[in-house]
PDB file of N, CA and C in Angstrom:
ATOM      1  N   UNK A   1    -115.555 -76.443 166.149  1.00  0.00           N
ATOM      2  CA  UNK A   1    -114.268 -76.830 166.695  1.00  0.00           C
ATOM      3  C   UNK A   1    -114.255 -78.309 167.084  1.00  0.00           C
ATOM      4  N   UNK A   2    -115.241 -78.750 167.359  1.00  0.00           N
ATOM      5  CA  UNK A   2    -115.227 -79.996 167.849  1.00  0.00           C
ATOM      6  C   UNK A   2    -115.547 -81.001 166.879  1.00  0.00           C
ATOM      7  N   UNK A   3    -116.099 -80.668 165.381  1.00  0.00           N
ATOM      8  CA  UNK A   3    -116.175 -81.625 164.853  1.00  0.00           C
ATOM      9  C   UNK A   3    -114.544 -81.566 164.084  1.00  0.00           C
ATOM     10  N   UNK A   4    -113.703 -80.484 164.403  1.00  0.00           N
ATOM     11  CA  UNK A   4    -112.339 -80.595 163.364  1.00  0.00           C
ATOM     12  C   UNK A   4    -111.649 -81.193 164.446  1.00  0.00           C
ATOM     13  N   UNK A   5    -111.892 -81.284 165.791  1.00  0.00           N
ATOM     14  CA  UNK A   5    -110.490 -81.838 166.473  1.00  0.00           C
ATOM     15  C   UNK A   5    -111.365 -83.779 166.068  1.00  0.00           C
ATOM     16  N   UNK A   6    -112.930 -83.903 166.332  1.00  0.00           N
ATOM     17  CA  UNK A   6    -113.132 -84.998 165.710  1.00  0.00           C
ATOM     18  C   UNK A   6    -112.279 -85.587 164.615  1.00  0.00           C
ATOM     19  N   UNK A   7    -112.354 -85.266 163.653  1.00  0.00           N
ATOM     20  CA  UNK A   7    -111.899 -85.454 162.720  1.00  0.00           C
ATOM     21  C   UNK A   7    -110.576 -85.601 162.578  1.00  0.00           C
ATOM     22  N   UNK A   8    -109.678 -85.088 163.239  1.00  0.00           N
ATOM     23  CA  UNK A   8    -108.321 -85.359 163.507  1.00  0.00           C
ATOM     24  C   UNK A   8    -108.178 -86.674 163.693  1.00  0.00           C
ATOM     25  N   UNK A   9    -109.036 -86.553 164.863  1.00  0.00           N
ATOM     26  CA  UNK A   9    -108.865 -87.690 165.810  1.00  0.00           C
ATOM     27  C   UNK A   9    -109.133 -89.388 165.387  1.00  0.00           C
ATOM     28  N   UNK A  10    -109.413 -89.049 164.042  1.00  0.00           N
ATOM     29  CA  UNK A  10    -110.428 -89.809 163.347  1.00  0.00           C
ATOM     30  C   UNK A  10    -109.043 -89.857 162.064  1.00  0.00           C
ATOM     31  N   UNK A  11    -108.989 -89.353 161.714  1.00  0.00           N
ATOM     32  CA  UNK A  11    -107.471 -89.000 160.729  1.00  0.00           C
ATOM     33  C   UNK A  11    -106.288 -89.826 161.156  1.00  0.00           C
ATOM     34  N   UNK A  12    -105.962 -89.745 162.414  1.00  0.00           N
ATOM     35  CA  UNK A  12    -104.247 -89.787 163.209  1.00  0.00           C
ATOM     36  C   UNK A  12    -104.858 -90.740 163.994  1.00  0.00           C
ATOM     37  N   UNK A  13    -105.879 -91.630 164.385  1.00  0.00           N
ATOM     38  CA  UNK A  13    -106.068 -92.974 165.224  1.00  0.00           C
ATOM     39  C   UNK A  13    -106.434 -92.642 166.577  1.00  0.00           C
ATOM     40  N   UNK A  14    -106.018 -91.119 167.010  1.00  0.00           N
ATOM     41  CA  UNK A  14    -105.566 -90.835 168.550  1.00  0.00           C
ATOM     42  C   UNK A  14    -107.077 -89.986 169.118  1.00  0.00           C
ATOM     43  N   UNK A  15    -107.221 -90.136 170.486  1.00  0.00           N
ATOM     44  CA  UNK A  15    -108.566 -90.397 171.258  1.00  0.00           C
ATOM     45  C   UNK A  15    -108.507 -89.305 172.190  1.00  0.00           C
ATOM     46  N   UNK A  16    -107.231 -88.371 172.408  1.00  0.00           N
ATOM     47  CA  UNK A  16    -106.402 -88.199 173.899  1.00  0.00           C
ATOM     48  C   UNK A  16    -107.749 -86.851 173.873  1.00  0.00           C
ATOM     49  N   UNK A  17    -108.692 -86.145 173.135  1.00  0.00           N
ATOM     50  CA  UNK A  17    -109.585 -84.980 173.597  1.00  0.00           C
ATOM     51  C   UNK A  17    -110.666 -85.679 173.996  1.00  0.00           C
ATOM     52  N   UNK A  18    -111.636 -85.973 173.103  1.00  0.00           N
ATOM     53  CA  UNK A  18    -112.650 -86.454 173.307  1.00  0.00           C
ATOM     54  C   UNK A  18    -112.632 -87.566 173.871  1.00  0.00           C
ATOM     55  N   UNK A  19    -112.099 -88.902 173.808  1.00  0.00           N
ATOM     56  CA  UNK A  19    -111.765 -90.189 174.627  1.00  0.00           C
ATOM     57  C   UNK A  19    -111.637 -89.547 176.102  1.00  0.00           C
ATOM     58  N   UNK A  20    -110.560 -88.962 176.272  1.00  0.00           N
ATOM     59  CA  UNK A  20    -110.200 -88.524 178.137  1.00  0.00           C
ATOM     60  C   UNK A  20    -111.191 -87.320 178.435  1.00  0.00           C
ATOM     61  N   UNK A  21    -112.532 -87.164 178.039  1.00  0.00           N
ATOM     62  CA  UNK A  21    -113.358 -86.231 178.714  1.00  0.00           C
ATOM     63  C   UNK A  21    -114.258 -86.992 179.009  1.00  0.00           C
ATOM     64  N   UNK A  22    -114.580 -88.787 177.643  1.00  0.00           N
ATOM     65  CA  UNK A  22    -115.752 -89.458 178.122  1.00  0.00           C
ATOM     66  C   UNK A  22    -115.352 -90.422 179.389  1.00  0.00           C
ATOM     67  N   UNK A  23    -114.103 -90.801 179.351  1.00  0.00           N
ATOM     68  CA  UNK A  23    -113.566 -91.279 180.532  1.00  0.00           C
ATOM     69  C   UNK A  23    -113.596 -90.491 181.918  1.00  0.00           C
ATOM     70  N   UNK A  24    -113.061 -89.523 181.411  1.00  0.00           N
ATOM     71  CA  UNK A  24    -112.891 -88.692 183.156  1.00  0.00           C
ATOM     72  C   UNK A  24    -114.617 -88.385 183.624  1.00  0.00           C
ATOM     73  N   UNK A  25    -115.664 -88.468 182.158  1.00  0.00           N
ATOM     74  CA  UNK A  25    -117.255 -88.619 182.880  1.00  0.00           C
ATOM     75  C   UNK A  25    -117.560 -89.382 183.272  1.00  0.00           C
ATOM     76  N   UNK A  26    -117.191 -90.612 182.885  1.00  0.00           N
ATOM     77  CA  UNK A  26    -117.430 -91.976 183.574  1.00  0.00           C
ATOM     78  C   UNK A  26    -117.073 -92.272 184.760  1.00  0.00           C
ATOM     79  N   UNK A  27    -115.542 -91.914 184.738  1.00  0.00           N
ATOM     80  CA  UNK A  27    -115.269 -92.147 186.608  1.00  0.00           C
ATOM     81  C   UNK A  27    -115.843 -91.377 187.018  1.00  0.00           C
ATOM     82  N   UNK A  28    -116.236 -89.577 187.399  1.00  0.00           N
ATOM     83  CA  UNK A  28    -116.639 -88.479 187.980  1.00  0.00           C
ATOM     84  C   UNK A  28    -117.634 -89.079 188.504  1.00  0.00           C
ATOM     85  N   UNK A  29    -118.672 -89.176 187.442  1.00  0.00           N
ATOM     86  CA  UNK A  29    -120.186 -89.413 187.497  1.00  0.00           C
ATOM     87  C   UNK A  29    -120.519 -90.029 188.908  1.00  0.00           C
ATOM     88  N   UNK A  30    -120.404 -90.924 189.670  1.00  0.00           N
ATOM     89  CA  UNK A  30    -120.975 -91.381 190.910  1.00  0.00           C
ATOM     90  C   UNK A  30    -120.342 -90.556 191.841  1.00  0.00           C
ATOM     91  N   UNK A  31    -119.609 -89.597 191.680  1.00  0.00           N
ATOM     92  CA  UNK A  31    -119.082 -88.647 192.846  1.00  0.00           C
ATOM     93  C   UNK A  31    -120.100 -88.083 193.348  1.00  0.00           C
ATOM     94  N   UNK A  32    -120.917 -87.560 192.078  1.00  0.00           N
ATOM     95  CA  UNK A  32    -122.167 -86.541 192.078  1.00  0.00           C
ATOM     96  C   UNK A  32    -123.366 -87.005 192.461  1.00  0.00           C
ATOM     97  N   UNK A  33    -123.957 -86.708 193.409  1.00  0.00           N
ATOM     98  CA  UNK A  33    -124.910 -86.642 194.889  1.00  0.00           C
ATOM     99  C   UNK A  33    -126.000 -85.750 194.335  1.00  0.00           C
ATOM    100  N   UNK A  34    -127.537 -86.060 194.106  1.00  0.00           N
ATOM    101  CA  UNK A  34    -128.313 -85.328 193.895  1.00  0.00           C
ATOM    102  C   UNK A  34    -129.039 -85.784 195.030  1.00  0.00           C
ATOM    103  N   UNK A  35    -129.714 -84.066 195.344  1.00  0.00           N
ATOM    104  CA  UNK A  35    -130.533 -84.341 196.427  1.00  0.00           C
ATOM    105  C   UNK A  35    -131.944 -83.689 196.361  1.00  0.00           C
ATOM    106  N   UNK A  36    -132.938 -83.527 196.726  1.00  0.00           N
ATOM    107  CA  UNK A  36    -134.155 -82.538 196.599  1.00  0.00           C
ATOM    108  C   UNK A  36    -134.277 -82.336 197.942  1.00  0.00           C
ATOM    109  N   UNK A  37    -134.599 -81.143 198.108  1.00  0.00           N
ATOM    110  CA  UNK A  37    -134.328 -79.879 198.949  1.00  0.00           C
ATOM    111  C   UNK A  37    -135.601 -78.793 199.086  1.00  0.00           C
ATOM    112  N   UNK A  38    -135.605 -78.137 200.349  1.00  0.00           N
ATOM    113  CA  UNK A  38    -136.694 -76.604 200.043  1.00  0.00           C
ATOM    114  C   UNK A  38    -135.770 -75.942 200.135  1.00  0.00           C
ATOM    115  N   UNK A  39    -135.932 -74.866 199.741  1.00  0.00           N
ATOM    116  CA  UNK A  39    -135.173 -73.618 200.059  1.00  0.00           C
ATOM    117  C   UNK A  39    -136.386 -72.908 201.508  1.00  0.00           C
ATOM    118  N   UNK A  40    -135.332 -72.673 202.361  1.00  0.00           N
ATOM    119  CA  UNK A  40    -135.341 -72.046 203.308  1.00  0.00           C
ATOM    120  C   UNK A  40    -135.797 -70.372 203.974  1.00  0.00           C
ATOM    121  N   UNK A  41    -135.145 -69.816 202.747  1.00  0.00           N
ATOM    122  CA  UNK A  41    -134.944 -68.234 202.520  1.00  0.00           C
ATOM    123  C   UNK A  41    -135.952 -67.553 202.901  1.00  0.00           C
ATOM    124  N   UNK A  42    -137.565 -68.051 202.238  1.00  0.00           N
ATOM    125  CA  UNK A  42    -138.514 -67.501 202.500  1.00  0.00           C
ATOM    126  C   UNK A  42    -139.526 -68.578 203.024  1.00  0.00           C
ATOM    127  N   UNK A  43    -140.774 -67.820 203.056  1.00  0.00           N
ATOM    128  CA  UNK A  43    -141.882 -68.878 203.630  1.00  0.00           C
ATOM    129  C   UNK A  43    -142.411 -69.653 202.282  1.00  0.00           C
ATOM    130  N   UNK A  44    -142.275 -69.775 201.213  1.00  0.00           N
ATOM    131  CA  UNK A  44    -142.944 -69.817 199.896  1.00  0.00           C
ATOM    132  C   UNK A  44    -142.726 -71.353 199.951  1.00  0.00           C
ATOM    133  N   UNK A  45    -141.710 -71.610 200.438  1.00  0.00           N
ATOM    134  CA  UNK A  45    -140.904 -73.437 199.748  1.00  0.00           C
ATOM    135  C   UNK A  45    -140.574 -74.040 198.579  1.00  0.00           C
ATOM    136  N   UNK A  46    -139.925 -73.455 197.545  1.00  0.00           N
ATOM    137  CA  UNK A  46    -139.535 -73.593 196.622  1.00  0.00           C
ATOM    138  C   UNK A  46    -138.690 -75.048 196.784  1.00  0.00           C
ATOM    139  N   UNK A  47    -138.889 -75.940 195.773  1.00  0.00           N
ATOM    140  CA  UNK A  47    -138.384 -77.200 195.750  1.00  0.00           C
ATOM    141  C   UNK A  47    -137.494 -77.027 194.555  1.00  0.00           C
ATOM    142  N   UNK A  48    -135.903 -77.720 195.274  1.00  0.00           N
ATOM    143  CA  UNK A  48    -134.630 -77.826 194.128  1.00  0.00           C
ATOM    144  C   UNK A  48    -134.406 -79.027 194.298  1.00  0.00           C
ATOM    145  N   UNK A  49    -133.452 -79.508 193.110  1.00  0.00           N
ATOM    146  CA  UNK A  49    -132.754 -80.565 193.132  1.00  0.00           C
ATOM    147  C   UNK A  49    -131.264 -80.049 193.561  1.00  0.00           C
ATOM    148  N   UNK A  50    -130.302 -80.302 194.061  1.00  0.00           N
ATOM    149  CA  UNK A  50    -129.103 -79.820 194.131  1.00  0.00           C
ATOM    150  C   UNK A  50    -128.266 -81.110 194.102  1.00  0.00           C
ATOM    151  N   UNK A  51    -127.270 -80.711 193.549  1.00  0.00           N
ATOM    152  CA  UNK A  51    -125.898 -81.519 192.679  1.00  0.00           C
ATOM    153  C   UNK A  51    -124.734 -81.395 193.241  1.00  0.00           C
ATOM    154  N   UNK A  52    -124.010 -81.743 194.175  1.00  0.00           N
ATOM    155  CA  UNK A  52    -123.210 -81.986 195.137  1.00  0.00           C
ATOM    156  C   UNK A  52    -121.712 -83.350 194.743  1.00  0.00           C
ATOM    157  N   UNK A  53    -120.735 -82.491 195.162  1.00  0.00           N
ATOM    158  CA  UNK A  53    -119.748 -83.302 194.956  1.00  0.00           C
ATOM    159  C   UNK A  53    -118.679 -83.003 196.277  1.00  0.00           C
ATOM    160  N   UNK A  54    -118.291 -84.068 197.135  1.00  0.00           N
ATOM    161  CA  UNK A  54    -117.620 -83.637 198.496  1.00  0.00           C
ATOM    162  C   UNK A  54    -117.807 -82.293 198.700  1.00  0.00           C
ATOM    163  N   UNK A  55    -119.081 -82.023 199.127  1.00  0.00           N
ATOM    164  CA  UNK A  55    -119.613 -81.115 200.181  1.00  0.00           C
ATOM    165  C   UNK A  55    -119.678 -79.326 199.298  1.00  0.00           C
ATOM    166  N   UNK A  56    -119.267 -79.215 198.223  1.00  0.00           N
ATOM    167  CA  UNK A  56    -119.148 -78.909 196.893  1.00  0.00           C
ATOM    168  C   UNK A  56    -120.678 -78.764 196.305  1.00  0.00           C
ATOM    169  N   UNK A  57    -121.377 -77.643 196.101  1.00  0.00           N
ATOM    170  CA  UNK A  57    -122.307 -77.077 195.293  1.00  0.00           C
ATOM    171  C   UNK A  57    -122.065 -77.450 193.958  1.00  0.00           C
ATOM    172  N   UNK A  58    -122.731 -78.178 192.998  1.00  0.00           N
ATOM    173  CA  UNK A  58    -122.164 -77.547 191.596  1.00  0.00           C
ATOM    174  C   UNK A  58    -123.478 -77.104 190.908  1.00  0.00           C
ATOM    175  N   UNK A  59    -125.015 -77.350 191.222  1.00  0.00           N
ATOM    176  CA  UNK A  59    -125.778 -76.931 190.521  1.00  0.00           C
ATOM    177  C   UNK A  59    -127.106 -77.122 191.235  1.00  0.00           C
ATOM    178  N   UNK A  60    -127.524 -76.498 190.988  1.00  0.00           N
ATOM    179  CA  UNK A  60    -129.269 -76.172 191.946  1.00  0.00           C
ATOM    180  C   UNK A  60    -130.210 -75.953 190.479  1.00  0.00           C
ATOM    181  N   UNK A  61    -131.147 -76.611 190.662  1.00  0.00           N
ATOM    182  CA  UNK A  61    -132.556 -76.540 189.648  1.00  0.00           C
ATOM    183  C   UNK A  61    -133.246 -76.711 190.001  1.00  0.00           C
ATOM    184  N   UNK A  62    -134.811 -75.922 189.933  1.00  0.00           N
ATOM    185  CA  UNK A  62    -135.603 -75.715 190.175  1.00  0.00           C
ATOM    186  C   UNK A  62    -136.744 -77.596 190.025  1.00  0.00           C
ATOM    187  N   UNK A  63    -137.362 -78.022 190.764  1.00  0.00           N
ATOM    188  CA  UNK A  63    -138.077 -79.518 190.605  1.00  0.00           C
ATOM    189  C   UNK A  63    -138.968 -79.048 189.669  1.00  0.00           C
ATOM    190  N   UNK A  64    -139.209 -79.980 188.028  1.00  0.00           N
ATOM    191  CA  UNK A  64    -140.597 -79.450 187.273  1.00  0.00           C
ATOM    192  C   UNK A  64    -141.491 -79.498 188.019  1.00  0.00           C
ATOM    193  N   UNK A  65    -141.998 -80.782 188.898  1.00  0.00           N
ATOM    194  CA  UNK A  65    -143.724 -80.811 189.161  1.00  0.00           C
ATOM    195  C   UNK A  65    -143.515 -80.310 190.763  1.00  0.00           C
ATOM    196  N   UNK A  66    -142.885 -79.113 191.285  1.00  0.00           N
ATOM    197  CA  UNK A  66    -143.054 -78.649 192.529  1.00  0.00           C
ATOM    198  C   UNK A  66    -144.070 -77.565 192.696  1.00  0.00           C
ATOM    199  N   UNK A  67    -144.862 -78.068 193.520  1.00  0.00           N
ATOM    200  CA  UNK A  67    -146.487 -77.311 193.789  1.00  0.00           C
ATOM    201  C   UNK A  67    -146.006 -75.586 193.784  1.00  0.00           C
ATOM    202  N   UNK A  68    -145.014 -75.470 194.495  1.00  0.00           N
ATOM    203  CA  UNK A  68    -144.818 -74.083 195.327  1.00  0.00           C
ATOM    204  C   UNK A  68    -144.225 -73.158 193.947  1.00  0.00           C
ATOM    205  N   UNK A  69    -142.899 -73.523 193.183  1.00  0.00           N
ATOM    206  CA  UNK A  69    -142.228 -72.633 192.080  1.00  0.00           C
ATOM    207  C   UNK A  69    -142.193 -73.734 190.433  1.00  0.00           C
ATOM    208  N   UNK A  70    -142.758 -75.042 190.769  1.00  0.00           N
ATOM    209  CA  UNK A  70    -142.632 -75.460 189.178  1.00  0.00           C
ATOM    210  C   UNK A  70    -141.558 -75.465 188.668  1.00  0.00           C
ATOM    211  N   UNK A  71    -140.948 -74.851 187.742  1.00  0.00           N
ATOM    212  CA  UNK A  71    -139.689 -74.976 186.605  1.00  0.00           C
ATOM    213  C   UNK A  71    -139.547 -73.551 187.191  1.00  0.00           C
ATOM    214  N   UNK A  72    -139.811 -72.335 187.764  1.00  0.00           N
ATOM    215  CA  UNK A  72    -138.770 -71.216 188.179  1.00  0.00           C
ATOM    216  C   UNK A  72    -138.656 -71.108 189.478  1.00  0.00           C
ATOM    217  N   UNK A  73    -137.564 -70.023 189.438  1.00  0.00           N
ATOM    218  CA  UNK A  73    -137.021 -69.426 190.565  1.00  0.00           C
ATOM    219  C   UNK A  73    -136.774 -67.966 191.335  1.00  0.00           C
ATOM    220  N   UNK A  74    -137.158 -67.146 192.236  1.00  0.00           N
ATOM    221  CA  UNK A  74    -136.755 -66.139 192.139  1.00  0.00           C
ATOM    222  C   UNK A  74    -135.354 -66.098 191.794  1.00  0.00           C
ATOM    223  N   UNK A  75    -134.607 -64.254 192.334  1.00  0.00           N
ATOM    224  CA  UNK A  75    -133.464 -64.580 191.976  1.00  0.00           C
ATOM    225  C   UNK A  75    -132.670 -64.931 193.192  1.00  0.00           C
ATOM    226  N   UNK A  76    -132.939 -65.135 194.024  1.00  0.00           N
ATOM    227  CA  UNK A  76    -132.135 -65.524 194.993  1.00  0.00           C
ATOM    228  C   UNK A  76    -131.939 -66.981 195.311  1.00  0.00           C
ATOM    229  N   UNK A  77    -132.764 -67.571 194.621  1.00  0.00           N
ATOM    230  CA  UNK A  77    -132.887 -68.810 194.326  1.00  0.00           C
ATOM    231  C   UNK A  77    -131.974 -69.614 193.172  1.00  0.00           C
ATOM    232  N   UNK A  78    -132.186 -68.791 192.613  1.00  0.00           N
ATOM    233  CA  UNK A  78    -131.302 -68.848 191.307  1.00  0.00           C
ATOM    234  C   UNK A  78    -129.831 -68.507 191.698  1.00  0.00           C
ATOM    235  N   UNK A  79    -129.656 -67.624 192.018  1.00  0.00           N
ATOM    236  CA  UNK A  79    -127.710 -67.503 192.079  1.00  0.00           C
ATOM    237  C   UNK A  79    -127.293 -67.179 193.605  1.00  0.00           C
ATOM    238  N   UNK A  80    -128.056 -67.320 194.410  1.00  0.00           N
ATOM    239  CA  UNK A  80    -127.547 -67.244 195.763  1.00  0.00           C
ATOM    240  C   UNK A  80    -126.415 -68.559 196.277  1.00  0.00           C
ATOM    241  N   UNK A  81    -126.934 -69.278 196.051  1.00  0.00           N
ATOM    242  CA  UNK A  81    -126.625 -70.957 196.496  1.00  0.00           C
ATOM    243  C   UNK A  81    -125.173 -70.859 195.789  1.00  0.00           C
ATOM    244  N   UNK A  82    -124.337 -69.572 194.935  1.00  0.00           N
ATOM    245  CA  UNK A  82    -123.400 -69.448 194.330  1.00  0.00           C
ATOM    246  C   UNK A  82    -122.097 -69.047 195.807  1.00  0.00           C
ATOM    247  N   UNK A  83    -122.742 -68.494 197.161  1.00  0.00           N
ATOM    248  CA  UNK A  83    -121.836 -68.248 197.596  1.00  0.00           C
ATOM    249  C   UNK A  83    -121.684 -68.727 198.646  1.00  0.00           C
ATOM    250  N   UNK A  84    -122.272 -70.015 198.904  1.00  0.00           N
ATOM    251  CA  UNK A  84    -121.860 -71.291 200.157  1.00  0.00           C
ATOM    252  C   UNK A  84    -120.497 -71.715 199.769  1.00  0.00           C
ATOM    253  N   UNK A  85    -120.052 -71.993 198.030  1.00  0.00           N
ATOM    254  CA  UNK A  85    -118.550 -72.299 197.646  1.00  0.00           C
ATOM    255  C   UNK A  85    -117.606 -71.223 197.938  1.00  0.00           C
ATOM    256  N   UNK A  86    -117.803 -70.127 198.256  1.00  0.00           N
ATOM    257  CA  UNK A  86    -117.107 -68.988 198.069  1.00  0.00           C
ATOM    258  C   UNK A  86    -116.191 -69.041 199.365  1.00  0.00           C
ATOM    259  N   UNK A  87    -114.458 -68.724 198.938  1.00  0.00           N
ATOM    260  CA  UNK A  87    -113.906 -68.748 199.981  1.00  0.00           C
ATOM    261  C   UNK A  87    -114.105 -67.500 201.241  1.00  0.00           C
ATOM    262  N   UNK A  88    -115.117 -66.557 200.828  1.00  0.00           N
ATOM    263  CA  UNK A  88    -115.432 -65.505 202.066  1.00  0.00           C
ATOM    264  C   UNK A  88    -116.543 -65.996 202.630  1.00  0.00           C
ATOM    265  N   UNK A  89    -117.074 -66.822 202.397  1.00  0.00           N
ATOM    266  CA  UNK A  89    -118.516 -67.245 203.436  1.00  0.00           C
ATOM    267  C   UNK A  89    -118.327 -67.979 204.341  1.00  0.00           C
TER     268      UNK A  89
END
């Protein structure tokens, strides 16, 4: 799909899909706040990076070279951090 709207776009002169998604990444981009973090939950200390935009969760990953979990996560680690955004919490 994306190489035929390319190609349009490429056909008819006009930019308005792909042009206004690399733009709207360009401005976005310094909104986004990375931070490294433990998780709390248990005694273990699992080290994340977390991805933050006005006070806004958008993504938690596990640190590669963290002594305690490396590249995984349990699962609460993994999709918990899903319901700090949630309008019931």
């Amino acid at each position: 799909m994306i190489d035929i709207i390319k190609t349009v776009e490429t056909t008819t002169g006009a930019t308005a899909v792909t042009g206004l998604s690399k733009m709207d990444m360009h401005w976005r981009q310094p909104e986004i706040k990375r931070t490294k973090t433990v998780c709390t939950y248990c005694g273990v200390g699992c080290s994340f990076e977390m991805w933050t935009r006005d006070r806004h969760i958008l993504k938690v990953q596990p640190v590669v070279d963290a002594p305690a979990n490396g590249i995984s996560t349990c699962i609460k680690g993994k999709f918990a951090w899903d319901f700090v955004n949630s309008e019931s919490a």
